[in-house]
C-alpha atoms as a PDB file:
ATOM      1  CA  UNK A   1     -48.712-117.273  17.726  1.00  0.00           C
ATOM      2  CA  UNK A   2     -46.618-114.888  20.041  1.00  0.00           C
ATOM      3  CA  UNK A   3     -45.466-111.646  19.207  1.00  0.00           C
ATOM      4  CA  UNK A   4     -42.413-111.034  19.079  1.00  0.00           C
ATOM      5  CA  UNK A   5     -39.822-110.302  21.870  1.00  0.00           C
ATOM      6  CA  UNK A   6     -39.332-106.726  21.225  1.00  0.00           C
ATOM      7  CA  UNK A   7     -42.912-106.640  21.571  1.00  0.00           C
ATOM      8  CA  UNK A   8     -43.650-107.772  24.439  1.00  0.00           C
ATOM      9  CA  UNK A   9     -41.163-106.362  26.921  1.00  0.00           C
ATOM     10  CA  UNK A  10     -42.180-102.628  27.393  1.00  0.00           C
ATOM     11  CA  UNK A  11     -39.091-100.572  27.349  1.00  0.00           C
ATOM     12  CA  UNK A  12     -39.729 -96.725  27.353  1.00  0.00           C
ATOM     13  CA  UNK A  13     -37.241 -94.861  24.620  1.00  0.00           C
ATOM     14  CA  UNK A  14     -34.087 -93.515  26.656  1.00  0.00           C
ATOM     15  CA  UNK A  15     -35.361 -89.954  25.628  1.00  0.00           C
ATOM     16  CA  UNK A  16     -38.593 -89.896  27.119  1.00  0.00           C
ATOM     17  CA  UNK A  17     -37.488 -91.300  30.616  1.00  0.00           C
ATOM     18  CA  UNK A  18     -37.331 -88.537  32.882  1.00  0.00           C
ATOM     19  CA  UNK A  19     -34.196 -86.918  33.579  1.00  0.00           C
ATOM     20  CA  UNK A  20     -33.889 -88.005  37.327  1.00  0.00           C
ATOM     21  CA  UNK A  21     -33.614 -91.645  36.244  1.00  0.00           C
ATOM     22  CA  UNK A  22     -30.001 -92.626  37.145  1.00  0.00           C
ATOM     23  CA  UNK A  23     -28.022 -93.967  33.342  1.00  0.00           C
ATOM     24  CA  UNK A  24     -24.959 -95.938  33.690  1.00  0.00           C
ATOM     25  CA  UNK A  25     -22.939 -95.625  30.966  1.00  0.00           C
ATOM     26  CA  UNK A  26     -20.474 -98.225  29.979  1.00  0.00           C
ATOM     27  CA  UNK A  27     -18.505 -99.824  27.859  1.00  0.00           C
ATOM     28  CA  UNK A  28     -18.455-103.848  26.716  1.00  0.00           C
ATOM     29  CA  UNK A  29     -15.168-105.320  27.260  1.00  0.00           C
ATOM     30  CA  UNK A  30     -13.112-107.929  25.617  1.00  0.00           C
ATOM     31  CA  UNK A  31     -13.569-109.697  29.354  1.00  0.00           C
ATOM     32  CA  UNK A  32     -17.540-110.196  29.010  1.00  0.00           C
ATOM     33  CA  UNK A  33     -17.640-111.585  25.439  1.00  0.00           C
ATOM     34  CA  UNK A  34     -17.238-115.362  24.517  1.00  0.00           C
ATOM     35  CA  UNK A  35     -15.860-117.031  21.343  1.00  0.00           C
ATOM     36  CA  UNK A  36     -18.681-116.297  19.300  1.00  0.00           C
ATOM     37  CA  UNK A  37     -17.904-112.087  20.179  1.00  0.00           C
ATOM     38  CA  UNK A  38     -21.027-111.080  21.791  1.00  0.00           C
ATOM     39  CA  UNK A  39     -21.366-110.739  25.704  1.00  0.00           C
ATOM     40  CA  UNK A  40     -21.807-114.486  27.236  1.00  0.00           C
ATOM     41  CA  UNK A  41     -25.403-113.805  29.161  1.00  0.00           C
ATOM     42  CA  UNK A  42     -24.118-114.151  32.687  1.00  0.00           C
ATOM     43  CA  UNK A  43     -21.911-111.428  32.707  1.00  0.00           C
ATOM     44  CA  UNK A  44     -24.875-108.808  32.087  1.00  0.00           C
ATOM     45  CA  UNK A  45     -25.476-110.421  35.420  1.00  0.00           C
ATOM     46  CA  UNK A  46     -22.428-109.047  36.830  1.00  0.00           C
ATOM     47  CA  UNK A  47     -22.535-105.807  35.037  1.00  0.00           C
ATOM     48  CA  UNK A  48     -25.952-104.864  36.481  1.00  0.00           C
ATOM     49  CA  UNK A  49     -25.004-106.180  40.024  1.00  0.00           C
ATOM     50  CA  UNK A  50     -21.844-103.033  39.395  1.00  0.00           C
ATOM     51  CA  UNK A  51     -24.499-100.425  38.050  1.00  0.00           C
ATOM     52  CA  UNK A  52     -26.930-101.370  41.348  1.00  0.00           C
ATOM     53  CA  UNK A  53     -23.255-100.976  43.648  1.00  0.00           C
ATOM     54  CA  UNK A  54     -22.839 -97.408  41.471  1.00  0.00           C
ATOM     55  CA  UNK A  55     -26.224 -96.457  41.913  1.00  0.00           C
ATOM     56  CA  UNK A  56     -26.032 -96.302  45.360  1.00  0.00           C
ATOM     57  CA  UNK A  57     -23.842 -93.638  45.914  1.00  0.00           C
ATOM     58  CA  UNK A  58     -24.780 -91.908  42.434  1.00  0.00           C
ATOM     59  CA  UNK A  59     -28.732 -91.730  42.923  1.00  0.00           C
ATOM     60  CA  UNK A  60     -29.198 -92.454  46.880  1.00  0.00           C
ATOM     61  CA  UNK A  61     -26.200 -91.046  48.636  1.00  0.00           C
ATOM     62  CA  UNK A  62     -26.171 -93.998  50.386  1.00  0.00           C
ATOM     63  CA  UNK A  63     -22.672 -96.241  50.480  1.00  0.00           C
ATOM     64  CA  UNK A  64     -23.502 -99.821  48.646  1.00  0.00           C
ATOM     65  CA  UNK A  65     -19.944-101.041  51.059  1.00  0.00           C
ATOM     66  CA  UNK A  66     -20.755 -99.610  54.631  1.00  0.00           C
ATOM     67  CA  UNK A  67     -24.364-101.774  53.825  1.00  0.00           C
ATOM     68  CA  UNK A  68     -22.039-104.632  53.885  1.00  0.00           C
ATOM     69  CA  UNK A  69     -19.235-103.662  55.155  1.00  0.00           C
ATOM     70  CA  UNK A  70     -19.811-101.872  58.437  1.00  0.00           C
ATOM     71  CA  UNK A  71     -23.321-102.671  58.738  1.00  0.00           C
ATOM     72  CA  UNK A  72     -23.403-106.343  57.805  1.00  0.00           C
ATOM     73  CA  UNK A  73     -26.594-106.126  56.036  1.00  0.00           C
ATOM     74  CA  UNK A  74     -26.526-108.356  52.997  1.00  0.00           C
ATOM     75  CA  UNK A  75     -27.902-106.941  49.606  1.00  0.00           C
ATOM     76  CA  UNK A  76     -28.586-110.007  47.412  1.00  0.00           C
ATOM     77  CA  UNK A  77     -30.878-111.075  44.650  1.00  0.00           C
ATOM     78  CA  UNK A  78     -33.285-113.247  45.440  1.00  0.00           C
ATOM     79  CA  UNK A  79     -35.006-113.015  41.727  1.00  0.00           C
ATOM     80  CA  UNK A  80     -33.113-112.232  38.387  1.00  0.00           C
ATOM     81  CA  UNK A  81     -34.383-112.244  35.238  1.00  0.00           C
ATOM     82  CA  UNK A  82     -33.593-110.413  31.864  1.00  0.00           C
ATOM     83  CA  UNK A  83     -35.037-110.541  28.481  1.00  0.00           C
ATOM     84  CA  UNK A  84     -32.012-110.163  25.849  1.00  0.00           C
ATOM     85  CA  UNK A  85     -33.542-108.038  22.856  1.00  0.00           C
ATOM     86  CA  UNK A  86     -29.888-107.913  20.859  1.00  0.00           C
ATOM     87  CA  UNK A  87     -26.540-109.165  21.303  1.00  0.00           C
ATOM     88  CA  UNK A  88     -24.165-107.214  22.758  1.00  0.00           C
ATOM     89  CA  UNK A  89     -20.831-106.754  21.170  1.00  0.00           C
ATOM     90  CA  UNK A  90     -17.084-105.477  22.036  1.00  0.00           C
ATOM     91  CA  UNK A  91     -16.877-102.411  21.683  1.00  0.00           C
ATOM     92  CA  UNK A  92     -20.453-101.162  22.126  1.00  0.00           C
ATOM     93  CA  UNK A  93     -21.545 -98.402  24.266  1.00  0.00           C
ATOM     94  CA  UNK A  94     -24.226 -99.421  26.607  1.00  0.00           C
ATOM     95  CA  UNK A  95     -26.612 -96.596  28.864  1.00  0.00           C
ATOM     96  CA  UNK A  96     -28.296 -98.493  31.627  1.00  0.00           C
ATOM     97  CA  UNK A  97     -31.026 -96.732  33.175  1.00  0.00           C
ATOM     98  CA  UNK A  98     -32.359 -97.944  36.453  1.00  0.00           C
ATOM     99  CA  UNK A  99     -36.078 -97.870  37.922  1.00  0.00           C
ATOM    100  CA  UNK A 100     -37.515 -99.141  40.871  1.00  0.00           C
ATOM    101  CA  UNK A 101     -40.703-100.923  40.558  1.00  0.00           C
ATOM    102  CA  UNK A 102     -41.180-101.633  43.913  1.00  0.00           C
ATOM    103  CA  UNK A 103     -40.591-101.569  47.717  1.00  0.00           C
ATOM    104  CA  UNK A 104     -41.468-104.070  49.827  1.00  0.00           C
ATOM    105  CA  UNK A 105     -41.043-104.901  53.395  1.00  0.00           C
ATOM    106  CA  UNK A 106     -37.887-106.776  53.276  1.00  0.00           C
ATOM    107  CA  UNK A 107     -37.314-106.436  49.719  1.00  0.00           C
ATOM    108  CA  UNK A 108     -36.643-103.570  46.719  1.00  0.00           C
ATOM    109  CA  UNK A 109     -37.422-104.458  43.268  1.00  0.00           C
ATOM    110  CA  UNK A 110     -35.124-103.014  40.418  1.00  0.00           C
ATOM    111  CA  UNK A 111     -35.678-102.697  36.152  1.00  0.00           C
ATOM    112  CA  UNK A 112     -32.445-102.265  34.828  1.00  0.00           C
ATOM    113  CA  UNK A 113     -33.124-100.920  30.814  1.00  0.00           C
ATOM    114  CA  UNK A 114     -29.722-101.790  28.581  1.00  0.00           C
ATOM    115  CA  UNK A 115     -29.387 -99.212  25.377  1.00  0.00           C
ATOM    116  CA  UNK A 116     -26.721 -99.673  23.011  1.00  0.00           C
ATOM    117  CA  UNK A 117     -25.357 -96.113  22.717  1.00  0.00           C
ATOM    118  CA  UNK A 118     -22.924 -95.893  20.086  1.00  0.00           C
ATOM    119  CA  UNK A 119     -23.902 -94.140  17.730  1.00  0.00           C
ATOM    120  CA  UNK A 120     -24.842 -91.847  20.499  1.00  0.00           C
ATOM    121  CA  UNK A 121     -28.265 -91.293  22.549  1.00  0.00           C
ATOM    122  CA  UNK A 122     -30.195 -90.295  20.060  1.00  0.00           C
ATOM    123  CA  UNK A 123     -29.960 -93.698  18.464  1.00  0.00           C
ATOM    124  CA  UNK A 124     -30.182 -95.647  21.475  1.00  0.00           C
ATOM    125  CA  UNK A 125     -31.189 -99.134  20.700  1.00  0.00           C
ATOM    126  CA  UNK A 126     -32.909-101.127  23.166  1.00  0.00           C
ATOM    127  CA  UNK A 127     -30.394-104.198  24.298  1.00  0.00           C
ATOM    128  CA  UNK A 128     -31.747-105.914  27.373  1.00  0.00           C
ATOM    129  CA  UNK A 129     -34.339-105.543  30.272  1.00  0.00           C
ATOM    130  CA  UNK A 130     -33.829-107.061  33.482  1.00  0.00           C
ATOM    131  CA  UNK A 131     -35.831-107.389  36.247  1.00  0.00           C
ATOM    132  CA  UNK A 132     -34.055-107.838  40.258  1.00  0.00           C
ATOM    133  CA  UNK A 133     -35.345-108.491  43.636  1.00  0.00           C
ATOM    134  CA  UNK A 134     -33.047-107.645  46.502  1.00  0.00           C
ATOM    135  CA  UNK A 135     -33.289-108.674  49.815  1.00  0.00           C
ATOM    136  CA  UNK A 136     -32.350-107.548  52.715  1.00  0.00           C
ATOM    137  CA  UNK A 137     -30.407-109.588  54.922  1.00  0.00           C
ATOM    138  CA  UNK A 138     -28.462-109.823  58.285  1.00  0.00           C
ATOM    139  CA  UNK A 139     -25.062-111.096  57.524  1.00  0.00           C
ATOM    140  CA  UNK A 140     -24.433-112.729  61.121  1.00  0.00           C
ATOM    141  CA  UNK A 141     -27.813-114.345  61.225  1.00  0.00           C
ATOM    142  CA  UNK A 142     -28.319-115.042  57.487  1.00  0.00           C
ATOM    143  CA  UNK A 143     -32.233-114.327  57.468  1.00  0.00           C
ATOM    144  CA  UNK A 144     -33.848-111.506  55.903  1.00  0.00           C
ATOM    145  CA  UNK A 145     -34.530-108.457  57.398  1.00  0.00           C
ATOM    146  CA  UNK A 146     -36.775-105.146  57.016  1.00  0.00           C
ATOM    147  CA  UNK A 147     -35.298-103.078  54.557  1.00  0.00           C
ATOM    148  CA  UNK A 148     -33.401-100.221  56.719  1.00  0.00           C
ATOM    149  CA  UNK A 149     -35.117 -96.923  57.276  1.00  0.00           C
ATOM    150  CA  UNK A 150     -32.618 -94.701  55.517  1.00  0.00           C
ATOM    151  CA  UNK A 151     -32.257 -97.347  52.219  1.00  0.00           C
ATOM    152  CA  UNK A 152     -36.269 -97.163  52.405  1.00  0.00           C
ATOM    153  CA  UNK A 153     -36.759 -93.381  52.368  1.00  0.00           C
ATOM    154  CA  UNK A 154     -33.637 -92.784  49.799  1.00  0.00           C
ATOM    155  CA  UNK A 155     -35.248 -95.513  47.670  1.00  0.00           C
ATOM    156  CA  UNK A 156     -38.792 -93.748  48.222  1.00  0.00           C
ATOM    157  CA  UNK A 157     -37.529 -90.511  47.341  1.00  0.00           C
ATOM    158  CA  UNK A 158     -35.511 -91.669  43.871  1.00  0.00           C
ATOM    159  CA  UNK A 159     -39.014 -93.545  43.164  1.00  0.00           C
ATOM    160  CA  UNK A 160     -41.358 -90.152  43.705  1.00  0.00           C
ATOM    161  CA  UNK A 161     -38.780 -87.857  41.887  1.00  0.00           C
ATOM    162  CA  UNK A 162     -38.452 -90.643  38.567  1.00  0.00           C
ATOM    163  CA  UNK A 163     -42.414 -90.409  38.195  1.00  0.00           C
END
């Protein structure tokens, strides 16, 4: 028989990760809920694509828009996944902390950990754990490309410092 979910995803208490790790707070909104009241799953698809855009600036000092923007380089998931560990709800108070697991030539890959929050930090509840692979890609010629040298050594860095 399996274990249960909970069990098997490894999600480190918000307390113990170490205080470089870049949280997100935020709030669930009215907008990501469906009729049933709890947040319809693809929208914590959309809410960690806005923490990753956040992070950027927040944790690398590196502009998430100029990447696509100025310097047409594309930023996409190739890989998604999440395991849902309790429903979110209006109202609550999520922390999302994010980790990089790895680096790869033309590709970075991201664990986003969800904590419900409201009742404050202390009590933070484990919520969700994703898992996303972004690729690097040239927005003219719609291939991948080598992850620039700048995004590489900023992601490097925020990888040594969260050890």
């Amino acid at each position: 028989m399996n274990a249960p979910l909970r069990q098997r995803v490894r999600m480190p208490e918000l307390a113990v990760l170490p205080a470089a790790v870049h949280r997100q707070p935020l709030m669930i909104r009215f907008s990501h809920c469906d009729p049933a009241g709890i947040v319809y799953f693809a929208k914590y698809f959309d809410i960690a694509n806005g923490v990753v855009e956040d992070f950027f600036p927040a944790a690398l000092g590196l502009s998430y828009h100029d990447f696509i923007g100025a310097r047409r380089i594309g930023l996409g998931f190739a890989h998604a996944e999440c395991d849902f560990l309790k429903p979110g709800k209006m109202g609550d108070h999520l922390t999302v902390a994010v980790l990089i697991d790895a680096i790869g030539t033309a590709s970075i890959t991201f664990t986003l950990h969800g904590y419900r929050t409201t009742g404050g930090a202390r009590d933070a509840e484990p919520t969700l754990s994703m898992r996303l692979v972004m690729v690097t890609t040239s927005l003219t010629e719609h291939r991948a490309i080598p992850v620039p040298d700048d995004l590489r050594a900023a992601v490097e860095r925020y990888k040594e410092t969260c050890r």
